[in-house]
PDB file of N, CA and C in Angstrom:
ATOM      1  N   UNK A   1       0.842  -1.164   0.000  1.00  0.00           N
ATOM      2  CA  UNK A   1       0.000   0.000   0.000  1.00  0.00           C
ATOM      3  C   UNK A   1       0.896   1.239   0.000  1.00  0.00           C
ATOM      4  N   UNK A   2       0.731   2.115  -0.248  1.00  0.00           N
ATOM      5  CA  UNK A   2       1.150   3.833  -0.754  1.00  0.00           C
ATOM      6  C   UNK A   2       0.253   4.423   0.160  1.00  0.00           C
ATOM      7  N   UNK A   3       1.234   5.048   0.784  1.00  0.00           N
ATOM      8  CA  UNK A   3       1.160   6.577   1.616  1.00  0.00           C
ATOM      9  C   UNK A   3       1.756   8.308   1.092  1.00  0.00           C
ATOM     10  N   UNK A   4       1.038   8.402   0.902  1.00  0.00           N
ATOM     11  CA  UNK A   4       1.877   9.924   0.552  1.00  0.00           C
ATOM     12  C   UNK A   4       1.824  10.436   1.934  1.00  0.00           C
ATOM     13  N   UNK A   5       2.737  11.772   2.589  1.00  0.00           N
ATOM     14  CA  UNK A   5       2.323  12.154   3.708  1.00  0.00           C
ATOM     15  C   UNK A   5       3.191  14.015   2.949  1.00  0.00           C
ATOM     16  N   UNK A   6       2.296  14.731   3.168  1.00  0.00           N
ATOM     17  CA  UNK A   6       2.266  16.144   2.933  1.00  0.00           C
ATOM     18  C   UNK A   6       2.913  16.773   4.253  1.00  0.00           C
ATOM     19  N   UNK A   7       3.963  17.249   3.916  1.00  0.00           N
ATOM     20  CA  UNK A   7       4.829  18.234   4.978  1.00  0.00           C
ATOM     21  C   UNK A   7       4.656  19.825   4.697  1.00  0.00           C
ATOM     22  N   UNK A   8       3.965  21.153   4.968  1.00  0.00           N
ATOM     23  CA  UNK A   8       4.172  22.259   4.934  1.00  0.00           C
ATOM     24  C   UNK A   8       4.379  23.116   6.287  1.00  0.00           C
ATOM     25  N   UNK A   9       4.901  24.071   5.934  1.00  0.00           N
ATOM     26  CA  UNK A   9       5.098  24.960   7.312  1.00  0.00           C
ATOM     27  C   UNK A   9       3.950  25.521   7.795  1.00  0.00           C
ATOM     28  N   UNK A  10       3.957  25.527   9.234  1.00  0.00           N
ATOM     29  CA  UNK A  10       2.951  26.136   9.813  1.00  0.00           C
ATOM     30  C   UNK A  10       2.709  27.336   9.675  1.00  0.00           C
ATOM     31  N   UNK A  11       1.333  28.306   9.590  1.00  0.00           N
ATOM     32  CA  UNK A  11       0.685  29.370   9.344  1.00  0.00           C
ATOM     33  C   UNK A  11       1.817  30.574  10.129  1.00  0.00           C
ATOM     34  N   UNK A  12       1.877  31.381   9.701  1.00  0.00           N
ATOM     35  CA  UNK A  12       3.130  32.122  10.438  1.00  0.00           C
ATOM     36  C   UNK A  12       4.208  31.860  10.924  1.00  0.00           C
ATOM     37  N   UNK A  13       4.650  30.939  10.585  1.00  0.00           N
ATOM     38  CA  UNK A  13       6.202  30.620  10.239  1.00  0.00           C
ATOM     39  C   UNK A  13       6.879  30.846   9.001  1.00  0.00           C
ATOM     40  N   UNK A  14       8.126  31.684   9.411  1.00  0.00           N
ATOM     41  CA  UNK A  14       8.871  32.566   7.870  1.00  0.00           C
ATOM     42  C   UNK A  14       9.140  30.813   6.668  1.00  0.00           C
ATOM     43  N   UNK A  15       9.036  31.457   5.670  1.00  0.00           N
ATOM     44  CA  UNK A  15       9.024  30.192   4.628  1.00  0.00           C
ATOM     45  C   UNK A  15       9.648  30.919   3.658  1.00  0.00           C
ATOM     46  N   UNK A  16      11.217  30.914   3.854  1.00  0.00           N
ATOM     47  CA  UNK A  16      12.131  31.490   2.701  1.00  0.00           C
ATOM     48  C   UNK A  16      12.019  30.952   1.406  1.00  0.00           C
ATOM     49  N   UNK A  17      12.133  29.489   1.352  1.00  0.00           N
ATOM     50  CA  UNK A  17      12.339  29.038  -0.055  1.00  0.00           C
ATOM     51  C   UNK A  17      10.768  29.531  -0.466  1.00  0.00           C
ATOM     52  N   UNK A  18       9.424  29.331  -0.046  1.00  0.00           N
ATOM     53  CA  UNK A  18       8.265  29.820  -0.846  1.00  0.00           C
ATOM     54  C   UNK A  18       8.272  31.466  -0.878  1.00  0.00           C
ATOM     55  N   UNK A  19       8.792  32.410  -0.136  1.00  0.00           N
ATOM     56  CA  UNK A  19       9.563  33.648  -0.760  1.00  0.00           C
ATOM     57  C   UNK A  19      10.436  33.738  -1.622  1.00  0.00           C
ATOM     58  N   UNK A  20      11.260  32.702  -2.003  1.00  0.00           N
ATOM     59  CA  UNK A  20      12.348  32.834  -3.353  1.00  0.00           C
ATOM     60  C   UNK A  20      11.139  32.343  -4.394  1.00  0.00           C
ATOM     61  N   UNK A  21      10.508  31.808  -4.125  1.00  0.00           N
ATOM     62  CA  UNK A  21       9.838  31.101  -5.547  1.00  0.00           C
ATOM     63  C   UNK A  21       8.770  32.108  -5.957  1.00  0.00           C
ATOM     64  N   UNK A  22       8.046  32.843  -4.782  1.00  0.00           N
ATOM     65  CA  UNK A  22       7.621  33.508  -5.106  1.00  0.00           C
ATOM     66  C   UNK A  22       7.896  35.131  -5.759  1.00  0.00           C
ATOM     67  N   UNK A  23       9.147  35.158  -5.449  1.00  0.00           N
ATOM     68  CA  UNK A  23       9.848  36.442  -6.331  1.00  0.00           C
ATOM     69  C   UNK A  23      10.250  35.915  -7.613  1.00  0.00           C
ATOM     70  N   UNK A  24      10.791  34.442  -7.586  1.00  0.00           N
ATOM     71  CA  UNK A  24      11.350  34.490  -9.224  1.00  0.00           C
ATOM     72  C   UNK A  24       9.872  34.458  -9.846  1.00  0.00           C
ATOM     73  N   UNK A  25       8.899  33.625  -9.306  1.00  0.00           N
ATOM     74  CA  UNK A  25       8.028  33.969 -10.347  1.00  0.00           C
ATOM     75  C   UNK A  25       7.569  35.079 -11.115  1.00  0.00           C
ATOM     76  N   UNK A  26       7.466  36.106 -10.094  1.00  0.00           N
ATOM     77  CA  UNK A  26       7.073  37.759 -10.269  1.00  0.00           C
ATOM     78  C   UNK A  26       8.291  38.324 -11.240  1.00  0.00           C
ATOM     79  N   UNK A  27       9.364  37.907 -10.999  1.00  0.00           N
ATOM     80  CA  UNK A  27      10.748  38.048 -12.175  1.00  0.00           C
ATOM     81  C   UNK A  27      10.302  37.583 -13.472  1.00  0.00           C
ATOM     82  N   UNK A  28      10.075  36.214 -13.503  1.00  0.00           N
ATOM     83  CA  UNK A  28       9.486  35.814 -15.168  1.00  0.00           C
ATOM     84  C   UNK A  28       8.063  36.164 -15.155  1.00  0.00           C
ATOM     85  N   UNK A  29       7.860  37.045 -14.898  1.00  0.00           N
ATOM     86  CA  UNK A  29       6.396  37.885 -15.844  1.00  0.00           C
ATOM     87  C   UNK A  29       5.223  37.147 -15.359  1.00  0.00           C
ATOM     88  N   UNK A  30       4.991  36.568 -14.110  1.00  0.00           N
ATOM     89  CA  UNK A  30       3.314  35.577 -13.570  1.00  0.00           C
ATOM     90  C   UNK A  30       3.188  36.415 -12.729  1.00  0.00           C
ATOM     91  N   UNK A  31       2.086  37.675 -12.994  1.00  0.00           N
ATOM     92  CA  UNK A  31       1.636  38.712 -11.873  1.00  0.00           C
ATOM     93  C   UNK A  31       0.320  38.057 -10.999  1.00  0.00           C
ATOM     94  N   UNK A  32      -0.003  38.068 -10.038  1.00  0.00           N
ATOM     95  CA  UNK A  32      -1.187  37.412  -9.652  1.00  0.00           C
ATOM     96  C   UNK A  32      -0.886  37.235  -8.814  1.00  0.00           C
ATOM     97  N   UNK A  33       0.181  35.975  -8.210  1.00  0.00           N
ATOM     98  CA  UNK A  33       0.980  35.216  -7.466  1.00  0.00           C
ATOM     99  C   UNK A  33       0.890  35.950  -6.140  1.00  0.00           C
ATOM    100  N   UNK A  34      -0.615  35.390  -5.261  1.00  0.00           N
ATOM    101  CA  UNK A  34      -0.171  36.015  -3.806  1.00  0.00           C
ATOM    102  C   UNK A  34       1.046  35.120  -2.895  1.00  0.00           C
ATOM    103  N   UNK A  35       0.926  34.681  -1.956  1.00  0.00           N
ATOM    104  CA  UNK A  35       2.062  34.232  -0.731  1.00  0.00           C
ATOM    105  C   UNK A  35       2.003  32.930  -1.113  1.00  0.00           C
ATOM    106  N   UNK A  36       3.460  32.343  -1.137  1.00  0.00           N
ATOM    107  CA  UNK A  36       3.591  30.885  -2.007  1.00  0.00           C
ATOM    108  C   UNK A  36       4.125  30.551  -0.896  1.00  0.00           C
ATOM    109  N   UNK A  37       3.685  29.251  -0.475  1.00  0.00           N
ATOM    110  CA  UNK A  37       4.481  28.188   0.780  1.00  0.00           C
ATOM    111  C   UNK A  37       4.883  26.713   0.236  1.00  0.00           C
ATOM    112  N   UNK A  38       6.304  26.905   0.425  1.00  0.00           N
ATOM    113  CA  UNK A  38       6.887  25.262   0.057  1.00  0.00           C
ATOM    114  C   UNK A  38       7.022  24.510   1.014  1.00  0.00           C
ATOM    115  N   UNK A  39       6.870  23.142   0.440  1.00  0.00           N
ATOM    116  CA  UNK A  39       6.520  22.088   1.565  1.00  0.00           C
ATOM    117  C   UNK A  39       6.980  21.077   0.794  1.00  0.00           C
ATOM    118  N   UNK A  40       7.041  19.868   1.245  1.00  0.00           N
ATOM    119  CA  UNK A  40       7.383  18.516   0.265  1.00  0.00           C
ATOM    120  C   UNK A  40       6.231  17.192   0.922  1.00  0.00           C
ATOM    121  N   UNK A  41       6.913  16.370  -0.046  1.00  0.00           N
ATOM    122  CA  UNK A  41       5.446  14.916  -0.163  1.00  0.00           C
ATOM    123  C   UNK A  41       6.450  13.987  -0.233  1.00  0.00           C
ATOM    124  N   UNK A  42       6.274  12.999   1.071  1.00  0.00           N
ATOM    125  CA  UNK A  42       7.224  11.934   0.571  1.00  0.00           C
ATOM    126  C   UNK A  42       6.369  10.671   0.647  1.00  0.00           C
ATOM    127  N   UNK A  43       6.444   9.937  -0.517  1.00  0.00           N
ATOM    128  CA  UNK A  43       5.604   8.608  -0.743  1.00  0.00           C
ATOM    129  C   UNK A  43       6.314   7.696  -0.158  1.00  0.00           C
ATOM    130  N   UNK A  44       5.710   6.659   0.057  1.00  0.00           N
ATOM    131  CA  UNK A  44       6.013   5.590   1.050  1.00  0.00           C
ATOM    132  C   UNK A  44       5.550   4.379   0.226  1.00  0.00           C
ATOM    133  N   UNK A  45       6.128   3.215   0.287  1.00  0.00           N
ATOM    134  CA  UNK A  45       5.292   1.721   0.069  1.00  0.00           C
ATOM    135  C   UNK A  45       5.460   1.508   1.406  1.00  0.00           C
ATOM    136  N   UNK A  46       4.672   1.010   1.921  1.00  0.00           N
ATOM    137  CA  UNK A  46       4.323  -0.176   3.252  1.00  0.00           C
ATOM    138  C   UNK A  46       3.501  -1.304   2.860  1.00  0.00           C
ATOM    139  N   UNK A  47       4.311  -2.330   3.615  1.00  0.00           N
ATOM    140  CA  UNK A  47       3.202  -3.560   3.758  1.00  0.00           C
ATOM    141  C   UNK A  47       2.377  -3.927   4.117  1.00  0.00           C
ATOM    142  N   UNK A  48       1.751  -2.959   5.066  1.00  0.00           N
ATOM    143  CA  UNK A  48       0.463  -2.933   5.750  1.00  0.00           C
ATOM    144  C   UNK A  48      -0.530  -2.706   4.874  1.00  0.00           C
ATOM    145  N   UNK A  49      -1.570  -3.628   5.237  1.00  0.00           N
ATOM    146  CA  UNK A  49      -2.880  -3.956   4.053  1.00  0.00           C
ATOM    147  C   UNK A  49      -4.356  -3.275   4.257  1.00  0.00           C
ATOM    148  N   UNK A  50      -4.214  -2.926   5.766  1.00  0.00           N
ATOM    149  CA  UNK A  50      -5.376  -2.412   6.372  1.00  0.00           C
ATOM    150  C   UNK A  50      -4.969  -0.827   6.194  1.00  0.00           C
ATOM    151  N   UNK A  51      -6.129   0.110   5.342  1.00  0.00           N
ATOM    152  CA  UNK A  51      -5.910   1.656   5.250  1.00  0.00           C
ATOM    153  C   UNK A  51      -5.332   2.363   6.213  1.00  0.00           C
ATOM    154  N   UNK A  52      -6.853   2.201   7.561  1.00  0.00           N
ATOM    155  CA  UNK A  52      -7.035   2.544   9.056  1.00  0.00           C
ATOM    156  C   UNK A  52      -5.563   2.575   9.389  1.00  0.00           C
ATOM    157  N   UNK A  53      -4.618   1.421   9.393  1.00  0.00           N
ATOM    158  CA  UNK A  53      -3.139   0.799  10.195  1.00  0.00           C
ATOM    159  C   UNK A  53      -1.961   1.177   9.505  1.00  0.00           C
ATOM    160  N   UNK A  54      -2.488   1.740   8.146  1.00  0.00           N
ATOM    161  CA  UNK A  54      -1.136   2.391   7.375  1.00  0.00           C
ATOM    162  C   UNK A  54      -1.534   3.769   7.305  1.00  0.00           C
ATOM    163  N   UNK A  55      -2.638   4.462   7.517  1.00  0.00           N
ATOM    164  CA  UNK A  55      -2.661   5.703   8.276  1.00  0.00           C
ATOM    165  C   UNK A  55      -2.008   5.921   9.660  1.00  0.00           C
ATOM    166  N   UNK A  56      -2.261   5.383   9.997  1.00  0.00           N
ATOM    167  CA  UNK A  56      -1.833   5.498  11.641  1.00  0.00           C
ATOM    168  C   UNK A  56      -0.354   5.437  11.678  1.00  0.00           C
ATOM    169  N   UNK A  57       0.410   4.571  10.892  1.00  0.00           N
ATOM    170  CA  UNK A  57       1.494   4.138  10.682  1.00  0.00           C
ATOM    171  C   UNK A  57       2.362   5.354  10.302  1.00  0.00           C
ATOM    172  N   UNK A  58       2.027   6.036   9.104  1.00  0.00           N
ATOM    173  CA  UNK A  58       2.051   7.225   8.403  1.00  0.00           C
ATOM    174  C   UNK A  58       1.973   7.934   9.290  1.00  0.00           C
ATOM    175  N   UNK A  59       1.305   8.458  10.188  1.00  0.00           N
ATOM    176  CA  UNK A  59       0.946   9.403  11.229  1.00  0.00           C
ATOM    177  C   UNK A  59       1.973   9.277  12.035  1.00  0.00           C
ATOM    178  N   UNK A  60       2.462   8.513  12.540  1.00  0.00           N
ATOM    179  CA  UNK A  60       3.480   7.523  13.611  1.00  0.00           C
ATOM    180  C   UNK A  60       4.528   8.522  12.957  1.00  0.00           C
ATOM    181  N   UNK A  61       5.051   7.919  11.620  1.00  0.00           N
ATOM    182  CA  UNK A  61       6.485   8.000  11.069  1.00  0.00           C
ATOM    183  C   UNK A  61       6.584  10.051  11.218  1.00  0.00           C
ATOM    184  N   UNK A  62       5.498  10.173  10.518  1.00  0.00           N
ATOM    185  CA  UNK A  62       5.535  11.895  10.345  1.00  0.00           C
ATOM    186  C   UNK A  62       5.905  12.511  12.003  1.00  0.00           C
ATOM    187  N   UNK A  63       5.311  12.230  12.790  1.00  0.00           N
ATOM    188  CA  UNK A  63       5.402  12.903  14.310  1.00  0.00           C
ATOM    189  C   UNK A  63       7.164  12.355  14.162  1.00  0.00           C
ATOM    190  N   UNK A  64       7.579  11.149  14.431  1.00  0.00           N
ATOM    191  CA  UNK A  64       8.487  11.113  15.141  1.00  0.00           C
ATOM    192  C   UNK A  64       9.830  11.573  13.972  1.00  0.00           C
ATOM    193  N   UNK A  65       9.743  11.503  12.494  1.00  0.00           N
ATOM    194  CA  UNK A  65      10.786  11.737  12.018  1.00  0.00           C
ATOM    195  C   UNK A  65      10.242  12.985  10.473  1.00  0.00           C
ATOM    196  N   UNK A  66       9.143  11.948   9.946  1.00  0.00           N
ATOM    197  CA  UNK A  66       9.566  13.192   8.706  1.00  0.00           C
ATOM    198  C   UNK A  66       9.019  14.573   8.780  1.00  0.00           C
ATOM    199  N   UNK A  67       8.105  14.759   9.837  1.00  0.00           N
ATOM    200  CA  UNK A  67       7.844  16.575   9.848  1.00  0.00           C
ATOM    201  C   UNK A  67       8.392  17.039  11.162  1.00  0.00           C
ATOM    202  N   UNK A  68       8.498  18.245  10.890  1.00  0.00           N
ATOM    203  CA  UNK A  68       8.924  19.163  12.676  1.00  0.00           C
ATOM    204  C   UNK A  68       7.849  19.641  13.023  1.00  0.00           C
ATOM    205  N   UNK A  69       6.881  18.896  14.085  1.00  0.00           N
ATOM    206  CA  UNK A  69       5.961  19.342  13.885  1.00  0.00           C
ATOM    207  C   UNK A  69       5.558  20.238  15.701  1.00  0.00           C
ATOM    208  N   UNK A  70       7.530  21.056  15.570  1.00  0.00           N
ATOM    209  CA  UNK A  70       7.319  22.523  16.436  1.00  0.00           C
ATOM    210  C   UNK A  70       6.311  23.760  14.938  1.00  0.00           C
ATOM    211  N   UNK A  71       6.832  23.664  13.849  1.00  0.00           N
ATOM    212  CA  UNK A  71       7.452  24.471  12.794  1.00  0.00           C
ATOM    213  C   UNK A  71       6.200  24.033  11.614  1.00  0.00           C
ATOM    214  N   UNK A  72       6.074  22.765  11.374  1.00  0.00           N
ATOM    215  CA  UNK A  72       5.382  22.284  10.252  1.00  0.00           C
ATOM    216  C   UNK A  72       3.846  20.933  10.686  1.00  0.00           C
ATOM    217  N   UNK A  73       3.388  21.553   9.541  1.00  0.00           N
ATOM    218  CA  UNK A  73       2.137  20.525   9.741  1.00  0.00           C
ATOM    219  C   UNK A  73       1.815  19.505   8.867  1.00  0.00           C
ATOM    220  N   UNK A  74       1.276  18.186   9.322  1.00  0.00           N
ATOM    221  CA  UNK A  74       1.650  17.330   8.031  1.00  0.00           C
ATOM    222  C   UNK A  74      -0.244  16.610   8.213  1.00  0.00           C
ATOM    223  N   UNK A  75       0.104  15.877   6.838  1.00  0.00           N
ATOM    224  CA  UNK A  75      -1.188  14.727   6.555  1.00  0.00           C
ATOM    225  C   UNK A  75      -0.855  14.199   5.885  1.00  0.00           C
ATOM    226  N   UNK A  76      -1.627  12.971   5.781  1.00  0.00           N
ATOM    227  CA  UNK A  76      -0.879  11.409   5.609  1.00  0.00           C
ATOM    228  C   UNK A  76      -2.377  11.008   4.362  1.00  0.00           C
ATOM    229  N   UNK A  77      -1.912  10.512   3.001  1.00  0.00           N
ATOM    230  CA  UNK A  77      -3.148  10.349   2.103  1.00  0.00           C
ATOM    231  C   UNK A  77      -2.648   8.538   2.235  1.00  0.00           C
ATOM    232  N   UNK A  78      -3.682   8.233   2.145  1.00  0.00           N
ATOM    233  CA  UNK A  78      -3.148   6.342   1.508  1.00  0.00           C
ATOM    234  C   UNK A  78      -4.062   6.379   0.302  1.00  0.00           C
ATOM    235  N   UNK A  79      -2.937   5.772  -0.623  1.00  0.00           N
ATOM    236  CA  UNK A  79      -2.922   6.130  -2.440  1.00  0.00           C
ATOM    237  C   UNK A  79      -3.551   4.430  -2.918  1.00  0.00           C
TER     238      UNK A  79
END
């Protein structure tokens, strides 16, 4: 089974790299572009067969290693 789990920074926390992206964009000519926040997605295979237990699992891994979650907030999709 496939987990994606979504890492972005929390609501008022400075987010430099989505400030660089959001200036180069405004550099190559895309006017519109309000406040851009970068974050990353890291997919997972697990062997766990039950959704419920590879959510939870997912949930597990994100707290203790792949998000900071002083700084960032995460969610866990099973694909």
């Amino acid at each position: 089974m496939k987990l994606r789990v979504f890492v972005m920074p929390k609501p008022g926390v400075l987010d430099p790299q989505g400030k660089a992206i959001g200036h180069a964009l405004g550099n190559l000519g895309f006017s519109g572009v309000g406040e851009v926040r970068a974050g990353k997605v890291i997919e997972l295979e697990v062997s766990e067969t039950d959704p419920a237990a590879a959510r939870a699992a997912g949930e597990e891994m994100a707290r203790k290693l792949l998000a900071n979650t002083v700084i960032e907030s995460f969610r866990v999709e099973v694909a």
